[in-house]
C-alpha atoms as a PDB file:
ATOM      1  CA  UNK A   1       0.000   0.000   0.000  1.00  0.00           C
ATOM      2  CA  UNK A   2       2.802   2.457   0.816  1.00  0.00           C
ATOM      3  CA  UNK A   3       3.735   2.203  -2.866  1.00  0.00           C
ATOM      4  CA  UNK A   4       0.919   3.170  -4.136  1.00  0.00           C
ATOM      5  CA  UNK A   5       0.516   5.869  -1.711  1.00  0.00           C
ATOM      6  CA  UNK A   6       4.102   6.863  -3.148  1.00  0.00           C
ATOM      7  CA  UNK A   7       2.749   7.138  -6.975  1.00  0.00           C
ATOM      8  CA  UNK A   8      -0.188   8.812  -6.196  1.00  0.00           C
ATOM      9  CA  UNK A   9       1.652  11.300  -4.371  1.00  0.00           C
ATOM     10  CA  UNK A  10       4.472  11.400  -7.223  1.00  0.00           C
ATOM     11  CA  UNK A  11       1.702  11.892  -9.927  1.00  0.00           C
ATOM     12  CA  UNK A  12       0.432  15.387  -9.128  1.00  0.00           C
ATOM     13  CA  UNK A  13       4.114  16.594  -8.727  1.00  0.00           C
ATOM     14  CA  UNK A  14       5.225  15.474 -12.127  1.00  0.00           C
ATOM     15  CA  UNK A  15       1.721  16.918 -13.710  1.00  0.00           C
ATOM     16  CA  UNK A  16       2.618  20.338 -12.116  1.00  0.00           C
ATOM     17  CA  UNK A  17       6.428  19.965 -12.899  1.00  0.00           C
ATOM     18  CA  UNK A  18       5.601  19.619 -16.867  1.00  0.00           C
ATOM     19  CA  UNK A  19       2.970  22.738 -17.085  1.00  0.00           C
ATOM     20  CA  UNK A  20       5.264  24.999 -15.146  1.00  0.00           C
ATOM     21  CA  UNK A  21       7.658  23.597 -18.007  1.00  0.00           C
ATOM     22  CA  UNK A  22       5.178  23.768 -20.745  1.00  0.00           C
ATOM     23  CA  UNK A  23       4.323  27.296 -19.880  1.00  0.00           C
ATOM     24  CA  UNK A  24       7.930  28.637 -19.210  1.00  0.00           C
ATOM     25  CA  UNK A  25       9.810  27.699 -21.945  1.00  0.00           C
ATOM     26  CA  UNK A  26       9.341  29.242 -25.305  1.00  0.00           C
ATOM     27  CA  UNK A  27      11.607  28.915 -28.504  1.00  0.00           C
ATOM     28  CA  UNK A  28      11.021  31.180 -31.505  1.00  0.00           C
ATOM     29  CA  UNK A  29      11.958  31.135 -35.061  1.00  0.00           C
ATOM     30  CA  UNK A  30      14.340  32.916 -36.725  1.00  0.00           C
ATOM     31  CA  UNK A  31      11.944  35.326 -38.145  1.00  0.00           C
ATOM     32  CA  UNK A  32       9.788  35.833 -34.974  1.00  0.00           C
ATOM     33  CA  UNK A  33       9.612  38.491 -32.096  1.00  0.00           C
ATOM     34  CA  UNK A  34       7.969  38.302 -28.599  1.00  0.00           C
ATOM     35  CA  UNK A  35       6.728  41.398 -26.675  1.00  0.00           C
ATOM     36  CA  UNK A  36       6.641  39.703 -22.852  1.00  0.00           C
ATOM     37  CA  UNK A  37       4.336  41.453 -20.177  1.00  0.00           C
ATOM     38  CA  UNK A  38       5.011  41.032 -16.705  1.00  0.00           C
ATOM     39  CA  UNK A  39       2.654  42.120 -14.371  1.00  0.00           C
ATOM     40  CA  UNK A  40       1.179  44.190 -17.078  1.00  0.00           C
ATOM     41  CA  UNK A  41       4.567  45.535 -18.017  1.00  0.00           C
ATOM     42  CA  UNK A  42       6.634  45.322 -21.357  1.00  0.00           C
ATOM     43  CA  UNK A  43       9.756  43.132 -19.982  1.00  0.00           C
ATOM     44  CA  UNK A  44      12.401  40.848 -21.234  1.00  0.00           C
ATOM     45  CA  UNK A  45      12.727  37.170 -20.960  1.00  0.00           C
ATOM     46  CA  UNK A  46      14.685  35.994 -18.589  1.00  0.00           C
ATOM     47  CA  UNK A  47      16.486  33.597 -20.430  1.00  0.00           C
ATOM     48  CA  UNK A  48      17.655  34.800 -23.695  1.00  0.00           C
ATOM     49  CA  UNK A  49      20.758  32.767 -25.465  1.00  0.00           C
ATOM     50  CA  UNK A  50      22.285  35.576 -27.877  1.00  0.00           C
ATOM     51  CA  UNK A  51      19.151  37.405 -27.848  1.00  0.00           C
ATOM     52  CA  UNK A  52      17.657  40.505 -26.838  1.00  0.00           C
ATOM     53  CA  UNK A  53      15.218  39.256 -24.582  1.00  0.00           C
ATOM     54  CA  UNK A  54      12.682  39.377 -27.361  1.00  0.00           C
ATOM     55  CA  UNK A  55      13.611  36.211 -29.532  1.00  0.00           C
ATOM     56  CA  UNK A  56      14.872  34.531 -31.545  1.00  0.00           C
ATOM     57  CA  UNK A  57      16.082  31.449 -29.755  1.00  0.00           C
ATOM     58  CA  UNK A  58      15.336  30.001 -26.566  1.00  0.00           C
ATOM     59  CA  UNK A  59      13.083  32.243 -24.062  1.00  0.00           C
ATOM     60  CA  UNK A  60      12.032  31.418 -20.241  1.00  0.00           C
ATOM     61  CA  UNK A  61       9.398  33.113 -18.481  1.00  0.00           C
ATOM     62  CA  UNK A  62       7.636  32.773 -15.152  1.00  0.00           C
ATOM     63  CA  UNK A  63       4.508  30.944 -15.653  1.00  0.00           C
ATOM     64  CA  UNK A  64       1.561  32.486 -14.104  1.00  0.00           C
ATOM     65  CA  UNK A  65       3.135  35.672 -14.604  1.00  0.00           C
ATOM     66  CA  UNK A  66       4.595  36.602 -17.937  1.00  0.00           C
ATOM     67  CA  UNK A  67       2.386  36.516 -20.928  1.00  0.00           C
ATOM     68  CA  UNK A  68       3.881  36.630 -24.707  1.00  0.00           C
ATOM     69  CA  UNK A  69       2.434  37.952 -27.783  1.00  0.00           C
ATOM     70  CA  UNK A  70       4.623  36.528 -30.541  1.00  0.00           C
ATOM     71  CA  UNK A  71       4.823  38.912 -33.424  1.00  0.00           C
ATOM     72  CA  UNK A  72       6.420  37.740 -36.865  1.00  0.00           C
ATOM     73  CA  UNK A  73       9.000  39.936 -38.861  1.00  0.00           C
ATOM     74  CA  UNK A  74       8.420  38.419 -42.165  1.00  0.00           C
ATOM     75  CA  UNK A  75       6.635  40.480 -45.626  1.00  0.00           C
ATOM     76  CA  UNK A  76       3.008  40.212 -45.325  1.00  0.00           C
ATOM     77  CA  UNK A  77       0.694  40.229 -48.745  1.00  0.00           C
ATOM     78  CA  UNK A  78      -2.536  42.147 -48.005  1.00  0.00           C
ATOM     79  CA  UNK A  79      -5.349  42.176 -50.865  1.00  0.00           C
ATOM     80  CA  UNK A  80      -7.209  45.310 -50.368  1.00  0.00           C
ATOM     81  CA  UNK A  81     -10.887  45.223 -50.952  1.00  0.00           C
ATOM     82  CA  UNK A  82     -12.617  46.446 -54.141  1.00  0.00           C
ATOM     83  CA  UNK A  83     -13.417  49.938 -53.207  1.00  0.00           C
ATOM     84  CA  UNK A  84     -16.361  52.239 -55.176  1.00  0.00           C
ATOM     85  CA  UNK A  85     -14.068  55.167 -56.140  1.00  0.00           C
ATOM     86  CA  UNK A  86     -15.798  58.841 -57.916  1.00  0.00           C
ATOM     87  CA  UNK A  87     -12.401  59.958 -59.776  1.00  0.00           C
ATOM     88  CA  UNK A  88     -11.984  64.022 -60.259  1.00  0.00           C
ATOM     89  CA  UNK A  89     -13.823  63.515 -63.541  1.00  0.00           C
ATOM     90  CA  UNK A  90     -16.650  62.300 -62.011  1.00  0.00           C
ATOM     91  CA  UNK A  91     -16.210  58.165 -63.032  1.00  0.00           C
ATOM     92  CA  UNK A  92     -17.641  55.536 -60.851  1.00  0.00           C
ATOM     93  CA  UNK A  93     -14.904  52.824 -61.026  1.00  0.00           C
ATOM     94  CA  UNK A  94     -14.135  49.677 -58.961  1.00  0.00           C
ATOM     95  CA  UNK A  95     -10.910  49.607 -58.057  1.00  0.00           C
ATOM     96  CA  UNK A  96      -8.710  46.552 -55.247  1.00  0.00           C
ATOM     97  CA  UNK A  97      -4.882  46.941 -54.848  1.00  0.00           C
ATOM     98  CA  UNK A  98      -2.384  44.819 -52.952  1.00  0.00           C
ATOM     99  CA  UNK A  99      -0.172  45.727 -50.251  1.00  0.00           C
ATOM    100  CA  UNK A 100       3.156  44.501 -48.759  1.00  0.00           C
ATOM    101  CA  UNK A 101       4.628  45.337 -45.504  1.00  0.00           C
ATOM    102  CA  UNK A 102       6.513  44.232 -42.524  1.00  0.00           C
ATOM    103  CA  UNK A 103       7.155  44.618 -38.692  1.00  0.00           C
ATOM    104  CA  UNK A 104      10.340  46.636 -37.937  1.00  0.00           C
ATOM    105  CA  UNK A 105       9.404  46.943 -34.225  1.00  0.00           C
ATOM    106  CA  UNK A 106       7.620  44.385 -32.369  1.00  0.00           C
ATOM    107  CA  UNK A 107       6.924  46.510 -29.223  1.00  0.00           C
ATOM    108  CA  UNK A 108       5.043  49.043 -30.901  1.00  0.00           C
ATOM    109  CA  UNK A 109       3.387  46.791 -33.510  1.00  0.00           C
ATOM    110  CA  UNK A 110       1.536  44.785 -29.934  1.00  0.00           C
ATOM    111  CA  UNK A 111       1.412  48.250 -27.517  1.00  0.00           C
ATOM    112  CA  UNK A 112       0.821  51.189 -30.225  1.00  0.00           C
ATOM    113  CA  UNK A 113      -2.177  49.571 -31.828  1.00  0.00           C
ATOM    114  CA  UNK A 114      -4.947  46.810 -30.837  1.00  0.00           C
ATOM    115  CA  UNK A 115      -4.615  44.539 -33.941  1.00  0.00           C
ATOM    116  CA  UNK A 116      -2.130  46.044 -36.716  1.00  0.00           C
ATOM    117  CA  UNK A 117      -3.000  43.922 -39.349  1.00  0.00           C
ATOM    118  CA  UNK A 118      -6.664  45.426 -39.587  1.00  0.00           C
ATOM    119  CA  UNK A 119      -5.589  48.746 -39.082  1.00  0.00           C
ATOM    120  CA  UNK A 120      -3.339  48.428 -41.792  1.00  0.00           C
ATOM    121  CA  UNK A 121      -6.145  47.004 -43.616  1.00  0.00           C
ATOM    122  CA  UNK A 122      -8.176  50.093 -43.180  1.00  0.00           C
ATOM    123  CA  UNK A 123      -5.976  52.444 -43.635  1.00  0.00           C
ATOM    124  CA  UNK A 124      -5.076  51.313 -46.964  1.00  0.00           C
ATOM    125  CA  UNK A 125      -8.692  51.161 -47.924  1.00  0.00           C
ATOM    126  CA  UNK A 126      -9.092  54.981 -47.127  1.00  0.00           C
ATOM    127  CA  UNK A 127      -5.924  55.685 -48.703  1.00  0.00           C
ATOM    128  CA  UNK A 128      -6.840  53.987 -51.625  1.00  0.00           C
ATOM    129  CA  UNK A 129     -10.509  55.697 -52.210  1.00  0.00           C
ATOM    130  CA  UNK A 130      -8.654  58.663 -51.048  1.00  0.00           C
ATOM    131  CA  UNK A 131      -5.520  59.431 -53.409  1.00  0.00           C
ATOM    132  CA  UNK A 132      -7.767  57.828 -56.394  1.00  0.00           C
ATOM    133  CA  UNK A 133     -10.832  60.248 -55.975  1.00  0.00           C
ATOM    134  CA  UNK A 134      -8.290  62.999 -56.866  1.00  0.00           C
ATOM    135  CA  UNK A 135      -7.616  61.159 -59.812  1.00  0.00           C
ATOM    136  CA  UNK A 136      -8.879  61.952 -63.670  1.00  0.00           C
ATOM    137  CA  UNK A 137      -9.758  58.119 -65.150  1.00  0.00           C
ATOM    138  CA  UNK A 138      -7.025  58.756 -67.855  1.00  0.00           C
ATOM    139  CA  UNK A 139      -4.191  59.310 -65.282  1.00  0.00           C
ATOM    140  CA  UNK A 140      -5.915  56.739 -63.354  1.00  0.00           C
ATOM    141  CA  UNK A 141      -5.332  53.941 -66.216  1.00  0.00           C
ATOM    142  CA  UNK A 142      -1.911  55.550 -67.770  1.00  0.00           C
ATOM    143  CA  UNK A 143       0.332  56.836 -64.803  1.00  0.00           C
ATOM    144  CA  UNK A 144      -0.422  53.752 -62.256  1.00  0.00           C
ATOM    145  CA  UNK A 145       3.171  53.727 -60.894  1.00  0.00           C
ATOM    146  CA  UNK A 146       2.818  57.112 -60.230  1.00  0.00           C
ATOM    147  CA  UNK A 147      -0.428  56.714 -58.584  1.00  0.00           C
ATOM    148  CA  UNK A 148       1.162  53.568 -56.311  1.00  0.00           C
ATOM    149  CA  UNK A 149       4.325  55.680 -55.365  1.00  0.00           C
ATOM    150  CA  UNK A 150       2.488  58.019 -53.677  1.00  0.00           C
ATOM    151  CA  UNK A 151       0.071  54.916 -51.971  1.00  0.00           C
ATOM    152  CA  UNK A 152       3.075  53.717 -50.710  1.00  0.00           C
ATOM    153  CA  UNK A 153       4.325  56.739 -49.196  1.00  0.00           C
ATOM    154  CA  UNK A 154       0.756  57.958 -47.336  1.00  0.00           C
ATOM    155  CA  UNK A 155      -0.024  54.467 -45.890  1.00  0.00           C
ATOM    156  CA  UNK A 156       3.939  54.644 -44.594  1.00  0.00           C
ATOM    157  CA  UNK A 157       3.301  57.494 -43.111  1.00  0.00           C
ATOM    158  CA  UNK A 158       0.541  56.510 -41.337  1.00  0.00           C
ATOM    159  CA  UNK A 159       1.714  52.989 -39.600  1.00  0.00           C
ATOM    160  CA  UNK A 160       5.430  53.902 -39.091  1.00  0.00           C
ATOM    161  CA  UNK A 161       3.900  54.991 -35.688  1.00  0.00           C
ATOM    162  CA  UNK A 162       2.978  51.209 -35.327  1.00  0.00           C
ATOM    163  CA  UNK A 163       6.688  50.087 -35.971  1.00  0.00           C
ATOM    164  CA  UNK A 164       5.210  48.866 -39.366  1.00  0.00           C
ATOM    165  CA  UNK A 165       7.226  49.162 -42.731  1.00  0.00           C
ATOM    166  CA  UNK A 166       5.013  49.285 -46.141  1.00  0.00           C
ATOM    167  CA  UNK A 167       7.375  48.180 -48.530  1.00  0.00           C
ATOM    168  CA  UNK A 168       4.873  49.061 -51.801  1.00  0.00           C
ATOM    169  CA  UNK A 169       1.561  49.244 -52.456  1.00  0.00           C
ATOM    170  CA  UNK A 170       0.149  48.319 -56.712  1.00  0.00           C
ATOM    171  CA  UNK A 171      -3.143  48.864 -57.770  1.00  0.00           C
ATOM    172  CA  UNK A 172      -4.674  45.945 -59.024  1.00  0.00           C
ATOM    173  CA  UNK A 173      -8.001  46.123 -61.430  1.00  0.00           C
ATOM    174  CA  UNK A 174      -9.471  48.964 -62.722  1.00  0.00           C
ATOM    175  CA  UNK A 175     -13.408  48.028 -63.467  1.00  0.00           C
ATOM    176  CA  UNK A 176     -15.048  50.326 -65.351  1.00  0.00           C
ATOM    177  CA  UNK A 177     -18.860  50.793 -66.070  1.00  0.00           C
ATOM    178  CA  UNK A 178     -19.890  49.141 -69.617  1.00  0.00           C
ATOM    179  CA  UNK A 179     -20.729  52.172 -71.089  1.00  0.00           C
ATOM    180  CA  UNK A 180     -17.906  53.648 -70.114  1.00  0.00           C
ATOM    181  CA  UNK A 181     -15.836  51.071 -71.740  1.00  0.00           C
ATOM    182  CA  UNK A 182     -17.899  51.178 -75.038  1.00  0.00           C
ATOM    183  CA  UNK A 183     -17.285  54.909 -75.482  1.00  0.00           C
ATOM    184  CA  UNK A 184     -13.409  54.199 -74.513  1.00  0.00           C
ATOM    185  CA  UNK A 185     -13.369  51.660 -77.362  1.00  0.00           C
ATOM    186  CA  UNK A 186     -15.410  53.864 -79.883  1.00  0.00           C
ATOM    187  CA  UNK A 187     -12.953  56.730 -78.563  1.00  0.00           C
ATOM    188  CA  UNK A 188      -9.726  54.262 -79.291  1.00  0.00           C
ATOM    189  CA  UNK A 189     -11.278  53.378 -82.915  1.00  0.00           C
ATOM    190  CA  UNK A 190     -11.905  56.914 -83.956  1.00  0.00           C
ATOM    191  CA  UNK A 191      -7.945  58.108 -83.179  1.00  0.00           C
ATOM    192  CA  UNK A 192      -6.734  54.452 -84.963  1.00  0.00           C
ATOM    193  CA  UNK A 193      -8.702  56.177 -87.530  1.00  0.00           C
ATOM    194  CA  UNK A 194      -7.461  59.666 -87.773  1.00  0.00           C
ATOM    195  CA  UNK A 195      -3.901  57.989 -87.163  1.00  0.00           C
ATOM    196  CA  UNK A 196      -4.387  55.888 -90.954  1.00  0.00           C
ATOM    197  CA  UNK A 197      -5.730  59.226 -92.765  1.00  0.00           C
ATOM    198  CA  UNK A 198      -2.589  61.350 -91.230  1.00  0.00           C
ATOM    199  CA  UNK A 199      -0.017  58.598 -92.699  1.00  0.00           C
ATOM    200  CA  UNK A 200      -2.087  58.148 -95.827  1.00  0.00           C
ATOM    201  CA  UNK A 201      -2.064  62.126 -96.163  1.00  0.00           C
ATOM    202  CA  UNK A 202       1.138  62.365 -95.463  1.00  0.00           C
ATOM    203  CA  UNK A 203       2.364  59.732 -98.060  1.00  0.00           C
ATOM    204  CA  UNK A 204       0.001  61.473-100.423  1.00  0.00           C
ATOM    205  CA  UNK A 205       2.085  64.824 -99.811  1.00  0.00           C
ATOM    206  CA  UNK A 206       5.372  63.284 -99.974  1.00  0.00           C
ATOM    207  CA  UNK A 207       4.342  60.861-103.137  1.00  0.00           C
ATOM    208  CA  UNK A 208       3.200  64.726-104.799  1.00  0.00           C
ATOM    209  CA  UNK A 209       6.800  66.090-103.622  1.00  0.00           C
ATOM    210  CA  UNK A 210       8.893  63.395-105.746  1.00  0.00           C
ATOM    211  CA  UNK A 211       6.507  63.995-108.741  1.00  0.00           C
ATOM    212  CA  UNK A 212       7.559  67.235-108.367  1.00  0.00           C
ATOM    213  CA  UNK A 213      11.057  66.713-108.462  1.00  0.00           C
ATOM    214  CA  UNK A 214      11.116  64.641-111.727  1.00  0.00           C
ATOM    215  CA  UNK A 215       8.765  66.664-113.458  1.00  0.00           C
ATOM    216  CA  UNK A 216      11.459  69.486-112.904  1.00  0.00           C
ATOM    217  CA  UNK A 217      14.255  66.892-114.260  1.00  0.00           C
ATOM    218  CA  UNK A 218      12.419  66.246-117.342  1.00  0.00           C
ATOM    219  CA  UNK A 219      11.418  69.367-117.692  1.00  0.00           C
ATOM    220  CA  UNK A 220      15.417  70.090-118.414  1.00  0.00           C
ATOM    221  CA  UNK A 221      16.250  67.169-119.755  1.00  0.00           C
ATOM    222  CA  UNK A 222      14.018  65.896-122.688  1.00  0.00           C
ATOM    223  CA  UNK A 223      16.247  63.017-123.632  1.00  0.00           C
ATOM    224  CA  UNK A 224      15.332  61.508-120.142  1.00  0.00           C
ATOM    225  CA  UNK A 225      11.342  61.517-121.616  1.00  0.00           C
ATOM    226  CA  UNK A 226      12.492  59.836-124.455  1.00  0.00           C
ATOM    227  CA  UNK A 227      14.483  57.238-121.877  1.00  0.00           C
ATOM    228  CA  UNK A 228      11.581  56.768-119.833  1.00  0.00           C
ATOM    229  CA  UNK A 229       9.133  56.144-123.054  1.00  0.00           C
ATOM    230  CA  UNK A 230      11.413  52.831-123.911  1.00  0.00           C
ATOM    231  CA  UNK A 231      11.347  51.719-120.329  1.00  0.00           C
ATOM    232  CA  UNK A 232       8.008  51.924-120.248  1.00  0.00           C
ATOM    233  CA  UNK A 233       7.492  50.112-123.856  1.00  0.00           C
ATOM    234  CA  UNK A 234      10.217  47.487-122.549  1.00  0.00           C
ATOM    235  CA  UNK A 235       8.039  46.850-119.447  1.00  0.00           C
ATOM    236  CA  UNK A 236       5.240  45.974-121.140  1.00  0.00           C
ATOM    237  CA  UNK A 237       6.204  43.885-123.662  1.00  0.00           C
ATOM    238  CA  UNK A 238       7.619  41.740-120.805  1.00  0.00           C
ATOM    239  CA  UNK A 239       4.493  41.145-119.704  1.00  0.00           C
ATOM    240  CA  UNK A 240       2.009  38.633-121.403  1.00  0.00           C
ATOM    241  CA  UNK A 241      -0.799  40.842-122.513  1.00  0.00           C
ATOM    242  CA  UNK A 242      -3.360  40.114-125.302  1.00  0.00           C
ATOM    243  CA  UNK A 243      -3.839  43.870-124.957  1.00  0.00           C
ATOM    244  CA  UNK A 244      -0.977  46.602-125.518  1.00  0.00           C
ATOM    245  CA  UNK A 245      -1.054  50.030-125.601  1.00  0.00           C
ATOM    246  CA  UNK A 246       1.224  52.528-126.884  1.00  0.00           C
ATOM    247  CA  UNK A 247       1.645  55.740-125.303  1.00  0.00           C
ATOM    248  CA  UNK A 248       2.070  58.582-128.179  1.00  0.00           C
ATOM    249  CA  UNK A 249       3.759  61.622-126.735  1.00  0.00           C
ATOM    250  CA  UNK A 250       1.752  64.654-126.715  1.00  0.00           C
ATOM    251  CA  UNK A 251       5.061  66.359-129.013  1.00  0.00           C
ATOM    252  CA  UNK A 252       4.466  63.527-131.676  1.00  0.00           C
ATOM    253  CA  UNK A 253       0.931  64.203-131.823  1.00  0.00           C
ATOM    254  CA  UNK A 254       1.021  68.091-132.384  1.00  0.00           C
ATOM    255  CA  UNK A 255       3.904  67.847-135.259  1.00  0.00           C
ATOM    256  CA  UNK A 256       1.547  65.425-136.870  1.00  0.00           C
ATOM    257  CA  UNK A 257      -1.824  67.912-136.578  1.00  0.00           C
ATOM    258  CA  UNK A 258       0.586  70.790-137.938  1.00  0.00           C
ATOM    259  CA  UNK A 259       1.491  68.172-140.713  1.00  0.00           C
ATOM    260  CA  UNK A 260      -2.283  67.644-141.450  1.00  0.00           C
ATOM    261  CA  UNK A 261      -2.918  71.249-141.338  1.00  0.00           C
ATOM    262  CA  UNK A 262      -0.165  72.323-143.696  1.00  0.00           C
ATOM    263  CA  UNK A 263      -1.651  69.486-146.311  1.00  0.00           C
ATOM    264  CA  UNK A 264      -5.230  70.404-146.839  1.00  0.00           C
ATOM    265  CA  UNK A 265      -6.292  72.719-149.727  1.00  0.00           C
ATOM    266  CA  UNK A 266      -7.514  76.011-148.976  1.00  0.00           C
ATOM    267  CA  UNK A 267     -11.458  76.246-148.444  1.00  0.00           C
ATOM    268  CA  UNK A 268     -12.940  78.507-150.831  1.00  0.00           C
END
């Protein structure tokens, strides 16, 4: 009986011996942080290999009085709702973006703010319908890193307080309304269009120019008429034609009418 009285009494010992263990000992990752409270004050660990009292690495507390909040330090990828946006233009759009940012201080990322991660949610979505309402669609849709530069730089602003780091914020989709997209697409056709009459205008002018220029050559050189004539007659007998015809020069035809004039009898 005495041994059994022993176990018994062993039992309860080695139950309370592993939760003060369980609840002392903490080891953290490389990439994590803890902010320890003790007593309702920020303190350090009290065990701390090669640390800061914060992590990483091996951390001891006193059970029933420390309490951790274990923070991470790695990038976190935030989708940002669609928002409604009205841009300066007055254009209802529909507009989500994606954010990236870190922790840089632990301590103020737990004490400064209740839950960083929404806040940073929410300030991002106020940014966002914010800096885009001052927006024209056009710069909207054509200047975008412009437009995420100076995202970045507000919602920094704001949660460097918070010992939070936004590394960049890009602007995702753009929806626009369907009739808004039809007369964007009419709008797109019409200057493809005005784009082909400008080139075929301007090859028109320049086509005009180098007729121009060798009607002034010919002009002073007749032989080259004569020269051109042959080439002409040589090209088309090279070709297999059931049909030729043979350009007269205008010249040849008015020696020949003076000719026919010179011929006929006088009318009485």
């Amino acid at each position: 009986m005495g041994g059994f009285e022993m176990i018994f009494g062993v039992i309860p010992v080695l139950v309370i011996v592993i939760f003060v263990i369980s609840s002392s000992v903490r080891i953290l990752r490389e990439y994590e942080r803890a902010v320890i409270f003790r007593f309702g004050r920020r303190a350090s660990a009290v065990l701390n290999p090669g640390g800061d009292g914060s992590g990483p690495g091996l951390l001891l507390l006193i059970p029933l009085v420390d309490k951790m909040v274990k923070v991470s330090l790695r990038t976190i990828t935030m989708d940002v709702p669609p928002q409604d946006v009205i841009t300066r233009d007055n254009v209802s759009v529909k507009v989500n973006a994606v954010i990236f940012f870190r922790v840089l201080d632990s301590a103020k990322a737990v004490i400064s703010v209740e839950d960083y991660l929404y806040a940073t949610s929410q300030i991002a979505q106020t940014t966002l319908r914010s800096v885009l309402g001052q927006q024209e669609l056009d710069d909207l849709l054509a200047s975008r890193d412009k437009i995420n530069a100076e995202l970045t730089l507000i919602i920094d602003q704001h949660t460097s307080p918070w010992g939070i780091k936004v590394a960049t914020v890009e602007v995702k989709n753009v929806d626009l309304p369907q009739d808004m997209q039809r007369a964007m697409s009419k709008q797109a056709e019409a200057e493809r269009e005005r784009r082909a009459k400008v080139i075929n205008a301007d090859g028109e002018f320049q086509a005009a120019a180098k007729l121009s220029e060798a009607a002034d050559v010919l002009s002073r050189f007749p032989i080259a008429i004569q020269l051109r004539y042959l080439q002409t007659m040589r090209e088309i007998a090279s070709e297999r034609n059931t049909t030729t015809f043979f350009p007269v020069p205008v010249d040849l035809l008015g020696t020949l009418r003076a000719t026919l004039a010179a011929g006929e009898p006088p009318k009485s």
